[in-house]
C-alpha atoms as a PDB file:
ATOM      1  CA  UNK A   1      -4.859 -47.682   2.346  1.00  0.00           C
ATOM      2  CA  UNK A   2      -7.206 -46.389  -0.470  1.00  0.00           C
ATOM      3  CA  UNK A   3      -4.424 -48.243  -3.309  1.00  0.00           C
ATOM      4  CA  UNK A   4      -5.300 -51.466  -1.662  1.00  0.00           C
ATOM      5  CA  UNK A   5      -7.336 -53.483  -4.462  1.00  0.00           C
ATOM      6  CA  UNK A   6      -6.913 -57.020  -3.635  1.00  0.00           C
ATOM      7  CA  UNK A   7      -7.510 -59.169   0.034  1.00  0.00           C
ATOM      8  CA  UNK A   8      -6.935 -62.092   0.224  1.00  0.00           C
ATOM      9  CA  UNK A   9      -6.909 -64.244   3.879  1.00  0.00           C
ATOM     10  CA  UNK A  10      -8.879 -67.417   2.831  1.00  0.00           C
ATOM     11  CA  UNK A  11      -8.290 -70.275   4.872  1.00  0.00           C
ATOM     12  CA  UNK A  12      -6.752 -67.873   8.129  1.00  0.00           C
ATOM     13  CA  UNK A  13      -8.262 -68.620  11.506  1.00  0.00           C
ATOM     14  CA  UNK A  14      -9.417 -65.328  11.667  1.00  0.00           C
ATOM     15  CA  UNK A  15     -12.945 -64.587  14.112  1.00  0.00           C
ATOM     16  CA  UNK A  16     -13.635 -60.807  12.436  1.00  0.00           C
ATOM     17  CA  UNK A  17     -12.901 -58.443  10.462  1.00  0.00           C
ATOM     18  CA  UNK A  18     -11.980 -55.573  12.005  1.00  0.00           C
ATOM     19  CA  UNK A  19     -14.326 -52.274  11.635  1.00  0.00           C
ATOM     20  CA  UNK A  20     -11.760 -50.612   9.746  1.00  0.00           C
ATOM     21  CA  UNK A  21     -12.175 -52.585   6.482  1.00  0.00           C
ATOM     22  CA  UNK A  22     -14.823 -50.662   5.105  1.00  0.00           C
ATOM     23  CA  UNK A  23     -11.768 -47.936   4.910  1.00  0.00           C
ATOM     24  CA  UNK A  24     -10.495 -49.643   2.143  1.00  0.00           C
ATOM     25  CA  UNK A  25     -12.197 -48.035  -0.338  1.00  0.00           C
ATOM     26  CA  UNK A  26      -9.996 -49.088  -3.389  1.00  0.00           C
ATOM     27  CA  UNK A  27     -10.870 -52.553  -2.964  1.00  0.00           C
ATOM     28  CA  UNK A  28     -11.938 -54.711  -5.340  1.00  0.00           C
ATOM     29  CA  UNK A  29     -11.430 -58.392  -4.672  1.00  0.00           C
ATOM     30  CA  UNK A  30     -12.077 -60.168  -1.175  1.00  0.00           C
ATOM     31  CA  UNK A  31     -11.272 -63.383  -0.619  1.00  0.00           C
ATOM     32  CA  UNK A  32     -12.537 -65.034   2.768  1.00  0.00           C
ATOM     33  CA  UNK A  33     -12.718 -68.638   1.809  1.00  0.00           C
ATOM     34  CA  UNK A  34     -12.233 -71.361   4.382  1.00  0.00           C
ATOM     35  CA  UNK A  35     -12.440 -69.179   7.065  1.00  0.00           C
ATOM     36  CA  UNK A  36     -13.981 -71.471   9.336  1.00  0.00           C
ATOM     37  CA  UNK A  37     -14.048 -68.988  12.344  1.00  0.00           C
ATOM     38  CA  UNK A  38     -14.909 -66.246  10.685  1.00  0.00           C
ATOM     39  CA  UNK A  39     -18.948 -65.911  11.471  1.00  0.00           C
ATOM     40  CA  UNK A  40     -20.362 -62.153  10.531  1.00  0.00           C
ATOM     41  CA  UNK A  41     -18.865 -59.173   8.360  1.00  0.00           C
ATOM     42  CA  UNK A  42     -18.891 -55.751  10.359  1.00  0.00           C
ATOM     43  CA  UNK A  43     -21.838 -53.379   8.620  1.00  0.00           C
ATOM     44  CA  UNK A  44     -18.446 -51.005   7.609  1.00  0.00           C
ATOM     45  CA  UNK A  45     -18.400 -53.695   4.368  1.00  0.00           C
ATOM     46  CA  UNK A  46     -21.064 -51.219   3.307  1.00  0.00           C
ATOM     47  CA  UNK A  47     -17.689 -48.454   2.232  1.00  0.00           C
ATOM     48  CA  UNK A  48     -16.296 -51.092  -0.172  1.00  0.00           C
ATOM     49  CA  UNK A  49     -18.002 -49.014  -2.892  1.00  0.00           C
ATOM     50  CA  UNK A  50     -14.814 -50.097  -5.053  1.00  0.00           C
ATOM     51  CA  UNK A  51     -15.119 -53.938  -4.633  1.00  0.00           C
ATOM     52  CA  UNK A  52     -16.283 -56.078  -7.514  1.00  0.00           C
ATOM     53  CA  UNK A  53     -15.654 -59.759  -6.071  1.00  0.00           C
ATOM     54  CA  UNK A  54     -16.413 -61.444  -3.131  1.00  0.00           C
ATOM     55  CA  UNK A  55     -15.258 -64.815  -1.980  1.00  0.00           C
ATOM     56  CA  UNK A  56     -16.618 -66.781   1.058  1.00  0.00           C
ATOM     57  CA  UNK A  57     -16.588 -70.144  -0.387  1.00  0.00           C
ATOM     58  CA  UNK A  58     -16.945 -72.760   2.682  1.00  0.00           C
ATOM     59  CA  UNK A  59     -16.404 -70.353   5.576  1.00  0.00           C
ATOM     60  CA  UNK A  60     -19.309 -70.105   8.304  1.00  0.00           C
ATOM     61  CA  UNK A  61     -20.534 -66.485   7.920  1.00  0.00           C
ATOM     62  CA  UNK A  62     -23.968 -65.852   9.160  1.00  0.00           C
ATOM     63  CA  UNK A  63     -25.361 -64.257   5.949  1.00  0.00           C
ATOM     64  CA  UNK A  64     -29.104 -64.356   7.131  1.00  0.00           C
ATOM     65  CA  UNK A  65     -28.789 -60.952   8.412  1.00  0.00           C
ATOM     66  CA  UNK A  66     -26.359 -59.604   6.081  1.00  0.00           C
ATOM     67  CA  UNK A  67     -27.903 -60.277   2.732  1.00  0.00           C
ATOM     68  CA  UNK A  68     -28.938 -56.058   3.063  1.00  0.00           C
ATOM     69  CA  UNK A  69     -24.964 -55.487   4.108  1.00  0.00           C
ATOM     70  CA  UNK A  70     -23.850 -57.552   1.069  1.00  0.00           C
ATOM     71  CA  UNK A  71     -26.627 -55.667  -1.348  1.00  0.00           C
ATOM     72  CA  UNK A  72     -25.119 -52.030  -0.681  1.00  0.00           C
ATOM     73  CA  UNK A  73     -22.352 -53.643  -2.334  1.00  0.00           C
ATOM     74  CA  UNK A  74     -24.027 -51.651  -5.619  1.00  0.00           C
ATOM     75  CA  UNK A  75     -20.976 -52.668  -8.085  1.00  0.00           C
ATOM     76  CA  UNK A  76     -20.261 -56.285  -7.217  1.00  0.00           C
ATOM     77  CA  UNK A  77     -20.029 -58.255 -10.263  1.00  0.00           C
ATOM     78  CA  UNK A  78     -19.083 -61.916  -9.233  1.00  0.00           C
ATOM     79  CA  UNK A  79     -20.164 -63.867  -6.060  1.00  0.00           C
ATOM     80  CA  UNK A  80     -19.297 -66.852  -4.693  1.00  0.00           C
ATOM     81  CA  UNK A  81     -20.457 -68.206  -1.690  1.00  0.00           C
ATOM     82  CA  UNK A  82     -20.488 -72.185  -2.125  1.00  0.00           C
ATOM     83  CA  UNK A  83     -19.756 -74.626   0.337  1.00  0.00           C
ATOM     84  CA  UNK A  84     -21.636 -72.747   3.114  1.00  0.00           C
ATOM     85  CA  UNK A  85     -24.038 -74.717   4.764  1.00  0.00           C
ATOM     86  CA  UNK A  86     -25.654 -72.054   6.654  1.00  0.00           C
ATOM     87  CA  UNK A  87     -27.370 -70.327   3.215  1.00  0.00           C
ATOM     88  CA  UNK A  88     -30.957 -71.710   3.104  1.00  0.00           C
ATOM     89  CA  UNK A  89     -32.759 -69.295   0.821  1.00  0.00           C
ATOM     90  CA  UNK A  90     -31.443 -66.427  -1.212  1.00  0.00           C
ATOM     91  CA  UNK A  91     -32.888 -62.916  -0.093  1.00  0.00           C
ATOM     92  CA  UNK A  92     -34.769 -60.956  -2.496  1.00  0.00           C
ATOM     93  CA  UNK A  93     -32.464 -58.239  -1.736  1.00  0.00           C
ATOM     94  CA  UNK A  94     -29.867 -59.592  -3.700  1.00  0.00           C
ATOM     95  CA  UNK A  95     -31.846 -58.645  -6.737  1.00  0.00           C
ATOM     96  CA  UNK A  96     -30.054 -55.370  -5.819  1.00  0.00           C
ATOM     97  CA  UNK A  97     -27.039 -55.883  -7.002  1.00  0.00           C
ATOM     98  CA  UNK A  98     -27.362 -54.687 -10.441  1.00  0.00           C
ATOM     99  CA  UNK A  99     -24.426 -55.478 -11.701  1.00  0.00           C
ATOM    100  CA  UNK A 100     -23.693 -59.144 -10.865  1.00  0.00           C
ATOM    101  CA  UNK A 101     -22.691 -61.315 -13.431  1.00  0.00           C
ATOM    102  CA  UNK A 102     -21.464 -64.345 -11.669  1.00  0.00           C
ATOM    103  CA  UNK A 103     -23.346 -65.963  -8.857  1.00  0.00           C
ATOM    104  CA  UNK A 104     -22.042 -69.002  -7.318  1.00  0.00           C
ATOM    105  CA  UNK A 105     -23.671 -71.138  -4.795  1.00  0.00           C
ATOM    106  CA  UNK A 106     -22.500 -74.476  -5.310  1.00  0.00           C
ATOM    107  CA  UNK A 107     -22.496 -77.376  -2.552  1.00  0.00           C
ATOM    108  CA  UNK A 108     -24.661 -75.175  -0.165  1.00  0.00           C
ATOM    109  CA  UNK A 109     -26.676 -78.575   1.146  1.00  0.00           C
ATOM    110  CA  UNK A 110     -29.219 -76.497   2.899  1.00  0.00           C
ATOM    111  CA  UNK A 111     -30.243 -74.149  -0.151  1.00  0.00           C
ATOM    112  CA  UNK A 112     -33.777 -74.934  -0.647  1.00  0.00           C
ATOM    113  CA  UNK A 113     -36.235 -73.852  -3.445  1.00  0.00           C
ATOM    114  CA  UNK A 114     -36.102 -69.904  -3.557  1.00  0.00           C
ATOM    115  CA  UNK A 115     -40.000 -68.132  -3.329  1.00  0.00           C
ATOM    116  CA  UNK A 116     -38.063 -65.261  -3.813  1.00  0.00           C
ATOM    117  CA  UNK A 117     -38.131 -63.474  -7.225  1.00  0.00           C
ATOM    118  CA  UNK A 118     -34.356 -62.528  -8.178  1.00  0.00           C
ATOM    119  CA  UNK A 119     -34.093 -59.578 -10.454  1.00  0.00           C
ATOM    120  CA  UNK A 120     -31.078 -59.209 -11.975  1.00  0.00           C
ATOM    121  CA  UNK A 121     -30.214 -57.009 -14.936  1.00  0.00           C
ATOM    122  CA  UNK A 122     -26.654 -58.745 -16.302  1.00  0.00           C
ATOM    123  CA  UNK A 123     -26.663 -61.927 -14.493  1.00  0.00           C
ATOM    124  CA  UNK A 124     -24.620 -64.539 -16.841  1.00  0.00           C
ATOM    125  CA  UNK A 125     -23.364 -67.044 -15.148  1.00  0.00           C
ATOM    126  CA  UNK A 126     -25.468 -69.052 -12.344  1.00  0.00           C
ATOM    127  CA  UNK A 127     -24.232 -72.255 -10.631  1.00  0.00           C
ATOM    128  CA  UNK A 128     -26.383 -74.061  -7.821  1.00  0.00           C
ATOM    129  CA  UNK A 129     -24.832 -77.290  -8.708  1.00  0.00           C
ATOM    130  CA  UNK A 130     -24.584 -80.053  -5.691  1.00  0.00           C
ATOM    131  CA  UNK A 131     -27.300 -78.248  -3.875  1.00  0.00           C
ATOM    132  CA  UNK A 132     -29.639 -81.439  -2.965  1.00  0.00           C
ATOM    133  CA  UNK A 133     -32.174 -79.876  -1.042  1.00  0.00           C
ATOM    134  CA  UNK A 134     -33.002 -77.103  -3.846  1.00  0.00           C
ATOM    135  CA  UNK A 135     -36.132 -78.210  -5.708  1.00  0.00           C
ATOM    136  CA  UNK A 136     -36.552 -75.098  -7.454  1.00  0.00           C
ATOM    137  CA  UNK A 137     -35.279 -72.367  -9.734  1.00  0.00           C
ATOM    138  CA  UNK A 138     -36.950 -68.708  -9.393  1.00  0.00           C
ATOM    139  CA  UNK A 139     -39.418 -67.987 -12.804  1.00  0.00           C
ATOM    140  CA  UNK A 140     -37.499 -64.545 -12.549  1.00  0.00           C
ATOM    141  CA  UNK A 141     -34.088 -66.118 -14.397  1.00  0.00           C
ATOM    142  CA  UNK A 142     -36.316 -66.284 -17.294  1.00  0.00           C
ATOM    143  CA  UNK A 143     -36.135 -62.361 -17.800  1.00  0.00           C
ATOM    144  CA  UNK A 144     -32.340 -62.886 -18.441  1.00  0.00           C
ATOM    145  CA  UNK A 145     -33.048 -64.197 -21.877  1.00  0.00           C
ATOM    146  CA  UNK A 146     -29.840 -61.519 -23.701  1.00  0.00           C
ATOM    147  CA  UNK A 147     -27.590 -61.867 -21.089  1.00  0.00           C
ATOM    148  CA  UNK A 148     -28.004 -65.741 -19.178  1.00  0.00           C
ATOM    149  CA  UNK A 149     -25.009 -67.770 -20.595  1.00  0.00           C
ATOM    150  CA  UNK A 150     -23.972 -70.398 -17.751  1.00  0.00           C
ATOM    151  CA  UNK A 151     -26.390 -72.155 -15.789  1.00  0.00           C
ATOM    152  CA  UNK A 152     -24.806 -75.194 -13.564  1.00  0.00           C
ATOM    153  CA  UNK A 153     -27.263 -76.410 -11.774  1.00  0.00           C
ATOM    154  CA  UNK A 154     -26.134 -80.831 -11.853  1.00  0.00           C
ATOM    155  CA  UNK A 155     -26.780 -82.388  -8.410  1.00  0.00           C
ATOM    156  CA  UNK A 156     -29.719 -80.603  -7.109  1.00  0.00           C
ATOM    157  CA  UNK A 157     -32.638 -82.384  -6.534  1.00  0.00           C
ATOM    158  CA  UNK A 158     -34.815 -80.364  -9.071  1.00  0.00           C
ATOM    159  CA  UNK A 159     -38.531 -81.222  -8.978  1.00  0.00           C
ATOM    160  CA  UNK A 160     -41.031 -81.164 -11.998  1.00  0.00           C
ATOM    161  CA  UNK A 161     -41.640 -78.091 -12.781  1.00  0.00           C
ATOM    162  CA  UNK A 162     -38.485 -76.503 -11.442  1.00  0.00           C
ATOM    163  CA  UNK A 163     -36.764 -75.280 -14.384  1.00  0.00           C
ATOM    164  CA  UNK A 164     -38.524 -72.391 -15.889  1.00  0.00           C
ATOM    165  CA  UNK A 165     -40.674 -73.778 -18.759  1.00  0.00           C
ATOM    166  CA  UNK A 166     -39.715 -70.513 -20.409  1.00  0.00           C
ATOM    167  CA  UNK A 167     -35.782 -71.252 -19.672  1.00  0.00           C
ATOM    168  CA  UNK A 168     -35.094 -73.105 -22.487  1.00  0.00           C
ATOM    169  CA  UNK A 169     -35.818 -70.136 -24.495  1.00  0.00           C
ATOM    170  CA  UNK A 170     -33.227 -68.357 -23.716  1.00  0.00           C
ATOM    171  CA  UNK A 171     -31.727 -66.676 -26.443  1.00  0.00           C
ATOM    172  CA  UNK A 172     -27.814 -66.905 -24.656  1.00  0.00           C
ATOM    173  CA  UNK A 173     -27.846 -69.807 -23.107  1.00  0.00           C
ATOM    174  CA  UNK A 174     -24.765 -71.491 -24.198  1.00  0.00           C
ATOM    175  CA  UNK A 175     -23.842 -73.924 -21.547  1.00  0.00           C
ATOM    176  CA  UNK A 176     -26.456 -75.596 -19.188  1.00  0.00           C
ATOM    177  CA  UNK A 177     -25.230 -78.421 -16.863  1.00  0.00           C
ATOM    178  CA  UNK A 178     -28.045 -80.551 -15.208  1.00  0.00           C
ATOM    179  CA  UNK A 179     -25.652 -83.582 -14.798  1.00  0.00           C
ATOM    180  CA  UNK A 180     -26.213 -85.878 -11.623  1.00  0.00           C
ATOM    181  CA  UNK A 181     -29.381 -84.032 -11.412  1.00  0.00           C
ATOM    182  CA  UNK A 182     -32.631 -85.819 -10.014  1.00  0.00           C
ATOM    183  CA  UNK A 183     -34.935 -84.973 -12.183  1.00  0.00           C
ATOM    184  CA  UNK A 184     -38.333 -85.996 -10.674  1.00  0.00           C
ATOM    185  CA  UNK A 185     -41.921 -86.517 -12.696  1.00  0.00           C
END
């Protein structure tokens, strides 16, 4: 099934993925949104060499010990994991992923301010919007001053301090949303 390029099964009662997926190595889209039973990803994601996006918008994977599955993922450019409650703190590892563009991590209520540094070399588009327990954004996004464009980051509970001073500078930055933001001094 190597012509297989896009999987869609968002919002299916499906408990796993079967083993087999990582056979699919023409695909570049997965979509697992919604699915509520769905809780880990078998390590064979590691053969999706192909894929590029990656849904899992409100389903209930476990991703604390598959942030290193998810960063072999060498040629992902957008993903989107919002709405998942079980995402606390961004691993490092993610930094890996050299080609993401697009990271979405909207209405995760129990993302927290990252320690982690995040080094990404194309990242344009960031949302962490309706995150309330996240305080803080990594000093790293700074280094995307050429190539940050979007960051949406309204409805997070963003301490003083916790927008990079040097953040502002960014030379792309075209849209930044801090609406319904608490801002505090």
């Amino acid at each position: 099934m190597g012509s297989l390029h896009f999987l869609y099964i968002s919002g299916n009662a499906i408990k796993e993925l079967p083993y087999s997926i990582g056979h699919l190595i023409g695909l570049q889209f997965l979509g697992l949104e919604n699915c509520k039973y769905l809780k880990s990803l078998p390590g064979s994601i590691c053969g999706l060499k192909s894929l590029l996006q990656f849904f899992g918008d409100g389903s209930n994977l476990d991703l604390e010990g598959y942030w290193e599955i998810i960063e072999e993922l060498e040629h992902l450019i957008q993903l989107s994991l919002g709405g998942m409650a079980v995402i606390t703190e961004v691993s490092s590892s993610i930094g890996r992923l050299k080609d993401l563009q697009i990271l979405r991590l909207s209405n995760c209520e129990n993302l927290v301010s990252s320690k982690q540094h995040w080094q990404f070399d194309h990242l344009g588009s960031l949302c962490v919007r309706n995150c309330p327990k996240l305080q803080k954004l990594p000093d790293s996004l700074r280094n995307l001053q050429f190539f940050l464009e979007i960051v949406e980051i309204g409805g997070c509970n963003l301490m003083e301090g916790a927008t990079p001073s040097n953040l502002w500078c960014l030379s792309s930055l075209t849209d930044l949303d801090k609406s319904q933001s608490f801002c505090q001094t």
